[in-house]
N, C-alpha and C. Protein backbone atom coordinates (compact mmCIF):
# COMPACT_ATOMS: atom_id res chain seq x y z
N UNK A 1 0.85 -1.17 0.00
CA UNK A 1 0.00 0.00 0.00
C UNK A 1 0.90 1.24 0.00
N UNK A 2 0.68 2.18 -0.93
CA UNK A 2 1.45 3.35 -0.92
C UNK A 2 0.91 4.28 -0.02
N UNK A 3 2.31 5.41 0.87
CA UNK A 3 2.01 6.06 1.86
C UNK A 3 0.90 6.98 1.39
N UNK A 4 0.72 7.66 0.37
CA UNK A 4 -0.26 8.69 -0.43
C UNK A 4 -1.39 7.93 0.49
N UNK A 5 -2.23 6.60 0.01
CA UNK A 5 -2.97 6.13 0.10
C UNK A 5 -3.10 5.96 1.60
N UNK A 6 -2.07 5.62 2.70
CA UNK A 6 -2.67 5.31 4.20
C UNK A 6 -2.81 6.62 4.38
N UNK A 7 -1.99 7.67 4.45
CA UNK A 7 -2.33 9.05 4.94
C UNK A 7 -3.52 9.27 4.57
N UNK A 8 -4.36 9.52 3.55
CA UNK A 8 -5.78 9.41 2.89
C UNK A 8 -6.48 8.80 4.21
N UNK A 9 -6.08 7.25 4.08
CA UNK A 9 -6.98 6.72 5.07
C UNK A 9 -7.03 7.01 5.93
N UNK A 10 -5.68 7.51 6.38
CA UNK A 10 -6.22 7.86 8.09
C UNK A 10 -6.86 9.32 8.45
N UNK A 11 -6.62 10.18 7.62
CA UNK A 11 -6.95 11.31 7.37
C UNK A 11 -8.73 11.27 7.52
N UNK A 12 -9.32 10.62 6.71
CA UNK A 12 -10.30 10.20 6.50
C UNK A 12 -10.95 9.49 7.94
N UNK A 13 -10.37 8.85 8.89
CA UNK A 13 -10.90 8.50 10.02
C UNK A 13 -10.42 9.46 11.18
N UNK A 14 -9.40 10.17 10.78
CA UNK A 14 -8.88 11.15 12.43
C UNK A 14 -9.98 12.20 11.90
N UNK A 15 -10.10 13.07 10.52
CA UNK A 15 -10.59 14.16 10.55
C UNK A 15 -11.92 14.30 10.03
N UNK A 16 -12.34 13.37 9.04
CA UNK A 16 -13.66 13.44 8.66
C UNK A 16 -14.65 12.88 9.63
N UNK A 17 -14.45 11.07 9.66
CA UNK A 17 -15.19 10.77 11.06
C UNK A 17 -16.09 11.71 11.93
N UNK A 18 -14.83 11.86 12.61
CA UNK A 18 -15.23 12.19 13.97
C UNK A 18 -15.96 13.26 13.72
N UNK A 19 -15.37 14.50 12.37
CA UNK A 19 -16.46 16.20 12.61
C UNK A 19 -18.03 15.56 11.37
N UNK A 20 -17.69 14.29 10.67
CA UNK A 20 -19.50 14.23 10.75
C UNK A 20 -20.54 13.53 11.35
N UNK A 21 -19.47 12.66 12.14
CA UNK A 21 -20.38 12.47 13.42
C UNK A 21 -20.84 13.42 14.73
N UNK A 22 -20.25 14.08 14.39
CA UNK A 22 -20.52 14.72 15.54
C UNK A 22 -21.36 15.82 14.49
N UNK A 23 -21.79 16.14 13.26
CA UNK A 23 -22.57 17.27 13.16
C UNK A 23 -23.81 16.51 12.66
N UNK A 24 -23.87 15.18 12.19
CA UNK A 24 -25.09 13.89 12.50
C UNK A 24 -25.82 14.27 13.80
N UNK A 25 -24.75 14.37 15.18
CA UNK A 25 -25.69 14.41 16.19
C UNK A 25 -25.78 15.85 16.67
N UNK A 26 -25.51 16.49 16.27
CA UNK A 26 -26.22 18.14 16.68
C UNK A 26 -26.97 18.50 15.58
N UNK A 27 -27.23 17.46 14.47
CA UNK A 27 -28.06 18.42 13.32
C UNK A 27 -29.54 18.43 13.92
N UNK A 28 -30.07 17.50 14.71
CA UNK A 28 -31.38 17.46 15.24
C UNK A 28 -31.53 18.67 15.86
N UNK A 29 -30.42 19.33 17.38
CA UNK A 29 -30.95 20.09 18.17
C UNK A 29 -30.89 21.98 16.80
N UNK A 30 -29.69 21.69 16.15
CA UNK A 30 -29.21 22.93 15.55
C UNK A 30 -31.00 22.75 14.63
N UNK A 31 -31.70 22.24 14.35
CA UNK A 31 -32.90 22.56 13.22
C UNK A 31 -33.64 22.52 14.35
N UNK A 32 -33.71 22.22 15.75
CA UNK A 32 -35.29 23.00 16.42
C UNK A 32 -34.78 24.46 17.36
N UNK A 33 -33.60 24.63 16.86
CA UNK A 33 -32.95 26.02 17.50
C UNK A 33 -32.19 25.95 18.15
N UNK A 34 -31.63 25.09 19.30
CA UNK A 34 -31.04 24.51 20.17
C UNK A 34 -29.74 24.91 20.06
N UNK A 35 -29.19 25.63 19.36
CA UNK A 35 -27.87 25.44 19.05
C UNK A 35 -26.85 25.04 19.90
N UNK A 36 -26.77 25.49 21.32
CA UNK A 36 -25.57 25.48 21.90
C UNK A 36 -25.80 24.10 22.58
N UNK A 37 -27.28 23.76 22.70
CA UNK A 37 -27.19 22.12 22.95
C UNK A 37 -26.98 21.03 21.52
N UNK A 38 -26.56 21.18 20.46
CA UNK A 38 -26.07 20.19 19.37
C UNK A 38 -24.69 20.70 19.25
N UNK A 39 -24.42 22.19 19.95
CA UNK A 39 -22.67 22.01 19.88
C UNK A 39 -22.27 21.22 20.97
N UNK A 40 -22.88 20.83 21.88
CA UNK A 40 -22.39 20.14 23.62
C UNK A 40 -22.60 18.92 22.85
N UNK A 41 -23.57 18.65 22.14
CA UNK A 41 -23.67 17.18 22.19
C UNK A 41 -22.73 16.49 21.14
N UNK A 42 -22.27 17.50 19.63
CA UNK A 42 -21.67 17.24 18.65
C UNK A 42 -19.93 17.32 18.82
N UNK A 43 -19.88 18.00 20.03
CA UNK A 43 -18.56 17.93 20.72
C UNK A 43 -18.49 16.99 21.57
N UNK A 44 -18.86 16.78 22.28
CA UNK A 44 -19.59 15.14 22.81
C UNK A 44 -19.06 14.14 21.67
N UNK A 45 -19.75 13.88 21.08
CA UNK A 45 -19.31 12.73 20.27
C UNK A 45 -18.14 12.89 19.42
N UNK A 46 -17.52 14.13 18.85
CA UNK A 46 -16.02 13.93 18.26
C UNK A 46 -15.10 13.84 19.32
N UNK A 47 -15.48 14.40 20.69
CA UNK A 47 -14.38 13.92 21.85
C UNK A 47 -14.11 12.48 21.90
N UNK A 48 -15.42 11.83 22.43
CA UNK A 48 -15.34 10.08 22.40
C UNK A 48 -14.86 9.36 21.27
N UNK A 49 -15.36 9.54 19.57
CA UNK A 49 -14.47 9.67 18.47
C UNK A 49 -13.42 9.53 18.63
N UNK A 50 -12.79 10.55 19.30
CA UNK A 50 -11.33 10.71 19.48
C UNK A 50 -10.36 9.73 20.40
N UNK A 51 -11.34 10.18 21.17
CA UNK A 51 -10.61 8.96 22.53
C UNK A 51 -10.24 7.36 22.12
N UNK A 52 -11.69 7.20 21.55
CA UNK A 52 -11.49 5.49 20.92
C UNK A 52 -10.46 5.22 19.66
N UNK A 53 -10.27 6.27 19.18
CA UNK A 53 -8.93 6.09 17.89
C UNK A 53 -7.52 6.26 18.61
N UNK A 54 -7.89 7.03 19.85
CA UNK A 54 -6.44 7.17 20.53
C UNK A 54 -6.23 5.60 21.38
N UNK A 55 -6.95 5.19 21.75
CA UNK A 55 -7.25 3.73 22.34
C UNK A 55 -7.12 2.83 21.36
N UNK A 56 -7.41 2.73 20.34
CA UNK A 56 -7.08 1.80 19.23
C UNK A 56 -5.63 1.78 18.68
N UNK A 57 -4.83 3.00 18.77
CA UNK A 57 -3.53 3.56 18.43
C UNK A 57 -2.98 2.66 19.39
N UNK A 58 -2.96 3.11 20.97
CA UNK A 58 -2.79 2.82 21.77
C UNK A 58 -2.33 0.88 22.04
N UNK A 59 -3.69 0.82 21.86
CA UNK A 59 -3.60 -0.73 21.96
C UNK A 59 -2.96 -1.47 20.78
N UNK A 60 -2.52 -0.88 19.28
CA UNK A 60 -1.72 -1.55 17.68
C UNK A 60 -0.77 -1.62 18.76
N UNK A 61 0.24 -0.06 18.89
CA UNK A 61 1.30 0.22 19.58
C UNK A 61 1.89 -1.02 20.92
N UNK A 62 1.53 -1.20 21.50
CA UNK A 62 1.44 -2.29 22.48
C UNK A 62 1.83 -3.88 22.35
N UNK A 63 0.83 -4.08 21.11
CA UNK A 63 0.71 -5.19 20.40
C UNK A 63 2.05 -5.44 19.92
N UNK A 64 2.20 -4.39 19.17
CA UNK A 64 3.21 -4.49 18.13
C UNK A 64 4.80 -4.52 18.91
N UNK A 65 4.70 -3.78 20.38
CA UNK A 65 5.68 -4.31 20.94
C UNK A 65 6.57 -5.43 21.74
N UNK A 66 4.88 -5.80 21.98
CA UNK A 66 4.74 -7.42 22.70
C UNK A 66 5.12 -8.49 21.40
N UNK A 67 5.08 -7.93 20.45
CA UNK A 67 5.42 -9.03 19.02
C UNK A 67 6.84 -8.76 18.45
N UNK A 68 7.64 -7.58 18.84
CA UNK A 68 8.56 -7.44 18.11
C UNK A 68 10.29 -8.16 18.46
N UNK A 69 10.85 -7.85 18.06
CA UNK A 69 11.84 -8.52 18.33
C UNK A 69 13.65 -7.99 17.64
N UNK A 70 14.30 -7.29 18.41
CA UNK A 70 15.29 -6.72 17.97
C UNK A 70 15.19 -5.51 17.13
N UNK A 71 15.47 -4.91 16.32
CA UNK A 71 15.68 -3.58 15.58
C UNK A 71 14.01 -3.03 15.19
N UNK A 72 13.38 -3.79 14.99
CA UNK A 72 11.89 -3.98 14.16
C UNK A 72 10.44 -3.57 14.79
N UNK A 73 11.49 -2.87 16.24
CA UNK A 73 10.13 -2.12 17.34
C UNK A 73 9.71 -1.08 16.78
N UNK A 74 8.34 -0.31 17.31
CA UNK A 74 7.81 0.82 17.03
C UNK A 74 8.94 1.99 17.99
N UNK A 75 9.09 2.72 17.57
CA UNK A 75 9.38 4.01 18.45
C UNK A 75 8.02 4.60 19.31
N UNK A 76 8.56 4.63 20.90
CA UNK A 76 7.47 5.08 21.29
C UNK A 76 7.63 6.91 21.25
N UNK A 77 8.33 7.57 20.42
CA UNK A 77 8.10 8.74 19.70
C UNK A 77 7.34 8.65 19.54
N UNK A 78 7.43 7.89 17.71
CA UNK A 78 6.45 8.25 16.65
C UNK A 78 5.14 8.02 17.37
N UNK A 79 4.51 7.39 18.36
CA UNK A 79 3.50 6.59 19.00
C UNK A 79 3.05 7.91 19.96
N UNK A 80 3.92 8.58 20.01
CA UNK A 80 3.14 9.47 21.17
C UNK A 80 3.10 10.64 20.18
N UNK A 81 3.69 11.10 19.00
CA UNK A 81 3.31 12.06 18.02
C UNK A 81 2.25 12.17 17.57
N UNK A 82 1.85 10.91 17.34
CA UNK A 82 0.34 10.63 16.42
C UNK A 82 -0.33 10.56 17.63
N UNK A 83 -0.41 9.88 18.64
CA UNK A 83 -1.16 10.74 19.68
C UNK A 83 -1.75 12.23 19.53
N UNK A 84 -0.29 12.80 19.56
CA UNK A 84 -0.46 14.18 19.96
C UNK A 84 -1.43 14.56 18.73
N UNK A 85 -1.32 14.36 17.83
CA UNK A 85 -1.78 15.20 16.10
C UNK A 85 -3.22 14.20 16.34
N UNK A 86 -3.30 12.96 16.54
CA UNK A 86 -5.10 13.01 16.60
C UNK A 86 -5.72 13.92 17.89
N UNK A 87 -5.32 13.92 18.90
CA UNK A 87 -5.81 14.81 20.19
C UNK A 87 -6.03 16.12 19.54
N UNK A 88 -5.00 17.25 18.54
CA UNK A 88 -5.12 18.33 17.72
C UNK A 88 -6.25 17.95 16.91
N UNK A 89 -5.97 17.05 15.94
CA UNK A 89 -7.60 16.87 15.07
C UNK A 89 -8.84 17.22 15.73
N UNK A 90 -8.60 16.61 16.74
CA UNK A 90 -10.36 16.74 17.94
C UNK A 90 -10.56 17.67 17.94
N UNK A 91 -9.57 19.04 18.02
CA UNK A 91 -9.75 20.01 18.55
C UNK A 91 -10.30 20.76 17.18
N UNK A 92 -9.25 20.51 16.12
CA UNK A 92 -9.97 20.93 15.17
C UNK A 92 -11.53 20.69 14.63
N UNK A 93 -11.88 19.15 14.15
CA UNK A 93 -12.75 18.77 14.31
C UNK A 93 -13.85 19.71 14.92
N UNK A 94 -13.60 19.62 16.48
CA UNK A 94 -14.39 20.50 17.04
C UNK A 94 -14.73 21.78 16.88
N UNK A 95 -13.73 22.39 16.49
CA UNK A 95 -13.95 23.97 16.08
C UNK A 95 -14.93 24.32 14.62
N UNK A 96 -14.57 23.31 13.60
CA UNK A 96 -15.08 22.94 12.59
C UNK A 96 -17.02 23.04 12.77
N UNK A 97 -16.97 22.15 13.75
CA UNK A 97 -18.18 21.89 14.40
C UNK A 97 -19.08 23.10 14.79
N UNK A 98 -18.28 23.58 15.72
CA UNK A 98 -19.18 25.04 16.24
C UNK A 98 -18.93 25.95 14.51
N UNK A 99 -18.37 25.94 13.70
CA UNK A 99 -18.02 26.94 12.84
C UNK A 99 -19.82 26.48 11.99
N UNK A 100 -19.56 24.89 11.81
CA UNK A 100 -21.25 24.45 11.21
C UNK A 100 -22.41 25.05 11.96
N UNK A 101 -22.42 24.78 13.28
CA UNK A 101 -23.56 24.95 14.16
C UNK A 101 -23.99 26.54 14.19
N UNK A 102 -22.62 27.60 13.81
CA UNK A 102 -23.18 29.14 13.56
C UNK A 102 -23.45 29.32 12.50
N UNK A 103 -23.42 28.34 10.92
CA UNK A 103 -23.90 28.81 9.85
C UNK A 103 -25.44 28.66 9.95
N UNK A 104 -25.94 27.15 10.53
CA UNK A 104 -27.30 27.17 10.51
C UNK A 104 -27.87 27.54 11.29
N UNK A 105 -27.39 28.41 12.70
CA UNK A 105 -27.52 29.32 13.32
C UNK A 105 -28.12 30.61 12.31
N UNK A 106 -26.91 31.51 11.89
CA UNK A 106 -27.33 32.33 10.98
C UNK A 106 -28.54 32.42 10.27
N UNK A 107 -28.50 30.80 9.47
CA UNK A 107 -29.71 30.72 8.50
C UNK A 107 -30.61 30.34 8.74
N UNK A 108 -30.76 30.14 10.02
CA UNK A 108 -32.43 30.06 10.57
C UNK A 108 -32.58 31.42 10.95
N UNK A 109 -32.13 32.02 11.76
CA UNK A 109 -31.95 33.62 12.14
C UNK A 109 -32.25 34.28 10.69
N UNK A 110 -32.11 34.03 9.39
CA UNK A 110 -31.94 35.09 7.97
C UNK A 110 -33.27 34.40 7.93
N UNK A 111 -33.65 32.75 7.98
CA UNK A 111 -34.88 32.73 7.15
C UNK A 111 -35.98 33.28 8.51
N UNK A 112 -35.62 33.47 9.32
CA UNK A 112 -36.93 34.35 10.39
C UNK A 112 -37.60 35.54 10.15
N UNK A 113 -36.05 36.24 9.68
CA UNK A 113 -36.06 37.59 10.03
C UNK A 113 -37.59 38.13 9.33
N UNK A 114 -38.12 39.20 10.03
CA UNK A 114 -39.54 39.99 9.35
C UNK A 114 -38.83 40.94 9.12
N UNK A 115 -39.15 41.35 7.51
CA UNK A 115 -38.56 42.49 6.67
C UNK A 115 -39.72 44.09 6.95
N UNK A 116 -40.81 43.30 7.59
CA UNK A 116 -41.88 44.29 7.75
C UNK A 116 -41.64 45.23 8.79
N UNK A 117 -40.62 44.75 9.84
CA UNK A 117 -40.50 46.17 10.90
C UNK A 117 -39.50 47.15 10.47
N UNK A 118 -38.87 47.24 9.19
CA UNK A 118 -37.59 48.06 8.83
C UNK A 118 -38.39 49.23 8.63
């Protein structure tokens, strides 16, 4: 498998994942107005998102050291880097999130507005 292609993949599970699951579960409260309760809850779920990919990292890493043998170990660097850069994704992710939750904010606010009191 060429690196082009895993970066893709993982890209695709650290950063997409987690920010459309989490705007799956605030799209309910963000369309009955709710907003700041589908950002709690849509941050909510890209946190846990997060946690369980850092736990899955976590537990390859482990594996892979309990299996290795002479030169052919993981660095527990690289292991705590990618840590660090999915924990950043979340955050992004998350920001991403509230950035969604104020557009349809806005556009429920634009389709309300009465043009009749100007």
């Amino acid at each position: 498998m060429s690196t082009l292609l895993v970066i893709a993949i993982w890209a695709l599970f650290v950063v997409a994942l987690p920010c459309v699951l989490g705007a799956l579960v605030a799209l309910p409260f963000w369309l009955k107005g709710r907003t700041t309760a589908g950002n709690i809850a849509g941050s909510t779920a890209i946190g846990l998102t997060i946690v369980l990919l850092i736990w899955r990292q976590l537990g390859a890493y482990f594996e892979a050291q309990g299996l290795c043998a002479g030169a052919n170990c993981p660095s527990a660097e690289g292991t705590v880097v990618a840590l660090l850069v999915m924990a950043g994704l979340g955050w992004v992710d998350t920001l991403v999130l509230l950035m969604l939750g104020g557009a349809v904010e806005d556009r429920r606010k634009r389709r309300q507005f009465d043009r009749s009191r100007l």
